[in-house]
Protein backbone atom coordinates (compact mmCIF):
# COMPACT_ATOMS: atom_id res chain seq x y z
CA UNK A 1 -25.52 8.78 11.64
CA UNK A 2 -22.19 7.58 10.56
CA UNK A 3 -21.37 4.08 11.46
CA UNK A 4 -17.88 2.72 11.10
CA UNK A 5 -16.67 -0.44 11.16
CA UNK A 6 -13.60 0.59 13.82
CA UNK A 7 -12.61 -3.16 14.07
CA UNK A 8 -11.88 -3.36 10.41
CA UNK A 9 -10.41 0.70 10.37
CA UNK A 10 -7.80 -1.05 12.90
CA UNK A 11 -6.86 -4.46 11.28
CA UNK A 12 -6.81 -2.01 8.50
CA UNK A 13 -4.02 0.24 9.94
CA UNK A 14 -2.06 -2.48 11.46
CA UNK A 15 -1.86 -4.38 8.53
CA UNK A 16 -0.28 -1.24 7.00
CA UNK A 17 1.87 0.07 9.37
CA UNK A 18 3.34 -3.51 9.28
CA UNK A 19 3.54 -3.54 5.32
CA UNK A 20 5.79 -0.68 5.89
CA UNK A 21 7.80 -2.25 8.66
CA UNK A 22 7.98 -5.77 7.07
CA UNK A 23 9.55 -3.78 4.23
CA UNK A 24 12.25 -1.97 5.44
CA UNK A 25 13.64 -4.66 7.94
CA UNK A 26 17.31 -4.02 7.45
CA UNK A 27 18.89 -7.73 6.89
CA UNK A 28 21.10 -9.34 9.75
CA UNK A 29 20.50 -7.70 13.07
CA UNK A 30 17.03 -8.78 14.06
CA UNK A 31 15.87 -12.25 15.36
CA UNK A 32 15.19 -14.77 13.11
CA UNK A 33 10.79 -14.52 13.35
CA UNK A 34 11.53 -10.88 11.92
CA UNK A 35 12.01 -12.22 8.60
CA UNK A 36 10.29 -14.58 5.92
CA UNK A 37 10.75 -18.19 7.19
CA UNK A 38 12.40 -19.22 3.80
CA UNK A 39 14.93 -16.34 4.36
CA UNK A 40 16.37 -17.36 7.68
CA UNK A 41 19.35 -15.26 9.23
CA UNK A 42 22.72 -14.52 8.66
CA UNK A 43 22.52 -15.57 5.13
CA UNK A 44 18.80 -14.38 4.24
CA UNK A 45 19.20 -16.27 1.33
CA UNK A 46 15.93 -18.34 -0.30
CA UNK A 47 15.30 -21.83 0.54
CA UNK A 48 12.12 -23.08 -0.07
CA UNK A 49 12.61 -26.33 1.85
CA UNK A 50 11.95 -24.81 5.36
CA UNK A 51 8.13 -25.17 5.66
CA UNK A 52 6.52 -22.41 8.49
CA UNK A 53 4.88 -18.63 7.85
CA UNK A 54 5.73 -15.47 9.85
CA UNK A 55 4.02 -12.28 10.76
CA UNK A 56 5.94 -10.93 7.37
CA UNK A 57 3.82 -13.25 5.41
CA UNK A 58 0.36 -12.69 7.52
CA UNK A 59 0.48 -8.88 6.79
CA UNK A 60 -0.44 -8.38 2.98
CA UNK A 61 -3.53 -11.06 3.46
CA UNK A 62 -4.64 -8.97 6.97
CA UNK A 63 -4.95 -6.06 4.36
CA UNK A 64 -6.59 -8.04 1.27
CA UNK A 65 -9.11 -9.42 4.27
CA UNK A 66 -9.68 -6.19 5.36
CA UNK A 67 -9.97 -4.17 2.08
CA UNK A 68 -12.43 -6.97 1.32
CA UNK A 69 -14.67 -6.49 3.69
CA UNK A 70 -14.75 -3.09 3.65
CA UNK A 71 -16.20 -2.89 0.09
CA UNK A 72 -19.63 -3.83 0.88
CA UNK A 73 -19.56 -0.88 3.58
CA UNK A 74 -18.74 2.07 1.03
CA UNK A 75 -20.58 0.64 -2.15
CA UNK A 76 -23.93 -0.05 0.42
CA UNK A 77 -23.49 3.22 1.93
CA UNK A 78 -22.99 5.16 -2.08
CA UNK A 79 -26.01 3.04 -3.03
CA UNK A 80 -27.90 4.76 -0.30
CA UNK A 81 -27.42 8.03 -0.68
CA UNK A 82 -28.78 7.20 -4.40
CA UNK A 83 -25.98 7.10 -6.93
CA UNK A 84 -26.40 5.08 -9.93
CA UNK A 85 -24.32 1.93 -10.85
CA UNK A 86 -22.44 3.26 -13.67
CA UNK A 87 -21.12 5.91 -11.98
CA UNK A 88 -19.87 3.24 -9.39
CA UNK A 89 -18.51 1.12 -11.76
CA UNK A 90 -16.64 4.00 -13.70
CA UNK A 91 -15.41 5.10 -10.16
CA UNK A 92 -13.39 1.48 -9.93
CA UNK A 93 -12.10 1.63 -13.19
CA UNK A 94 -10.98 4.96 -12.76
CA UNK A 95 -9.49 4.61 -9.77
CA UNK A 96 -7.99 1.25 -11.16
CA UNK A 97 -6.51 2.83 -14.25
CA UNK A 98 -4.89 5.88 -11.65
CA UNK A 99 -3.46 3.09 -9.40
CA UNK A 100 -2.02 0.87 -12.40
CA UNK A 101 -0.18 4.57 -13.81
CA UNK A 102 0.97 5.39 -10.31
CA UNK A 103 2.42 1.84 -10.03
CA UNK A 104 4.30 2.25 -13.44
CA UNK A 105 5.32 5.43 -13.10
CA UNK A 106 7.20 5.10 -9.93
CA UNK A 107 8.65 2.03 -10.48
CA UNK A 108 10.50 4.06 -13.39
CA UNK A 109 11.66 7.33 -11.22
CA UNK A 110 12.99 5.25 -8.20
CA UNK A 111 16.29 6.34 -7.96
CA UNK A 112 17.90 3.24 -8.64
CA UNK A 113 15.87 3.07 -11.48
CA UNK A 114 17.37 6.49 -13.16
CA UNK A 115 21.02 6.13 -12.02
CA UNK A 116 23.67 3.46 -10.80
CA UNK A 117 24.92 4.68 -8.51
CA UNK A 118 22.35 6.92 -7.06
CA UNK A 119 23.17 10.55 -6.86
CA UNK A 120 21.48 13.65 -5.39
CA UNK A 121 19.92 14.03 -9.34
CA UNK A 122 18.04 10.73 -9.25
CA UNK A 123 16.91 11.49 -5.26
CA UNK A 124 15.38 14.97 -6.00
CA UNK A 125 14.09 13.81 -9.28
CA UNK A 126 12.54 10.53 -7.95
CA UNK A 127 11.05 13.15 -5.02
CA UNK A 128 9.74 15.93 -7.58
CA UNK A 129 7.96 12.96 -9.55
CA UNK A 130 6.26 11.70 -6.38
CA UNK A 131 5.10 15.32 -5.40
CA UNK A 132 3.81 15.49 -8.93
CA UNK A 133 2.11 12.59 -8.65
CA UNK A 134 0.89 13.52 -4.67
CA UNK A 135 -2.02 15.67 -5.36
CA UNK A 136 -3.96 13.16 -7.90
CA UNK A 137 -4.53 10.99 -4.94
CA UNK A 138 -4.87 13.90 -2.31
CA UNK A 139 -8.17 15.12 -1.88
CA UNK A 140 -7.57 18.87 -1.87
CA UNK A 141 -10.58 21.22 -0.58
CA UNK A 142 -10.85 24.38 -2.68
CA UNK A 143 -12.09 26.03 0.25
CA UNK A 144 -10.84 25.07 3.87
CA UNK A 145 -13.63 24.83 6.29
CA UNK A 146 -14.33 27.75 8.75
């Protein structure tokens, strides 16, 4: 039977659905809650006098919480079906070593990275290295079920 934690699945979700929000607030227009508390409105400048979190700061520690506790779930429910513990532990170092070259990689082919200003070169090169990079992290079926 396949028991999931829905509970964590959801703080899970929110917490990155408001990652993505909390990132691409667009400075000036929104109320001042909407932003960190040390960047307060018009200015958004940093002052780390003003003392206070907001939901901007709550959202990348909902996510560490939940990605915690959701290790002891997948690594119980591998040790069940009967895999061994090396091939666990090279499974986190793998997928450690892909996320630390995905992370370095597009850091170097935003477009802002590869031109100043951007042009339609740097966008459709930035997007070709992201596709490239796409199906290392997809799980692709060889064959798609009936």
């Amino acid at each position: 039977m396949n028991k999931r934690a829905y509970a964590l699945d959801a703080l899970r979700g929110y917490a990155i659905i408001s990652m993505v929000l909390s990132g691409t607030i667009v400075f000036g227009i929104l109320p001042g809650w909407m932003y960190h508390a040390q960047e307060q409105p018009p200015t958004h400048v940093f002052n780390p006098d003003l003392p206070g979190i907001t939901w901007v700061d709550l959202v990348f520690p909902f996510f560490l919480f939940a990605m915690g506790a959701a290790f002891p779930f997948s690594v119980g429910k591998r040790i069940e079906r009967g895999e061994k513990q090396i091939h666990l532990v090279w499974d986190a170092v793998k997928r450690g070593l892909q996320l630390t070259f995905f992370a370095i990689f597009i850091q170097h082919f935003y477009p802002w990275s590869l031109s100043n200003p951007e042009d339609m070169r740097s966008w459709l090169l930035s997007l070709s290295c992201f596709a490239l990079l796409f199906p290392m992290f997809m799980r692709i079926p060889l064959k798609m079920p009936d």
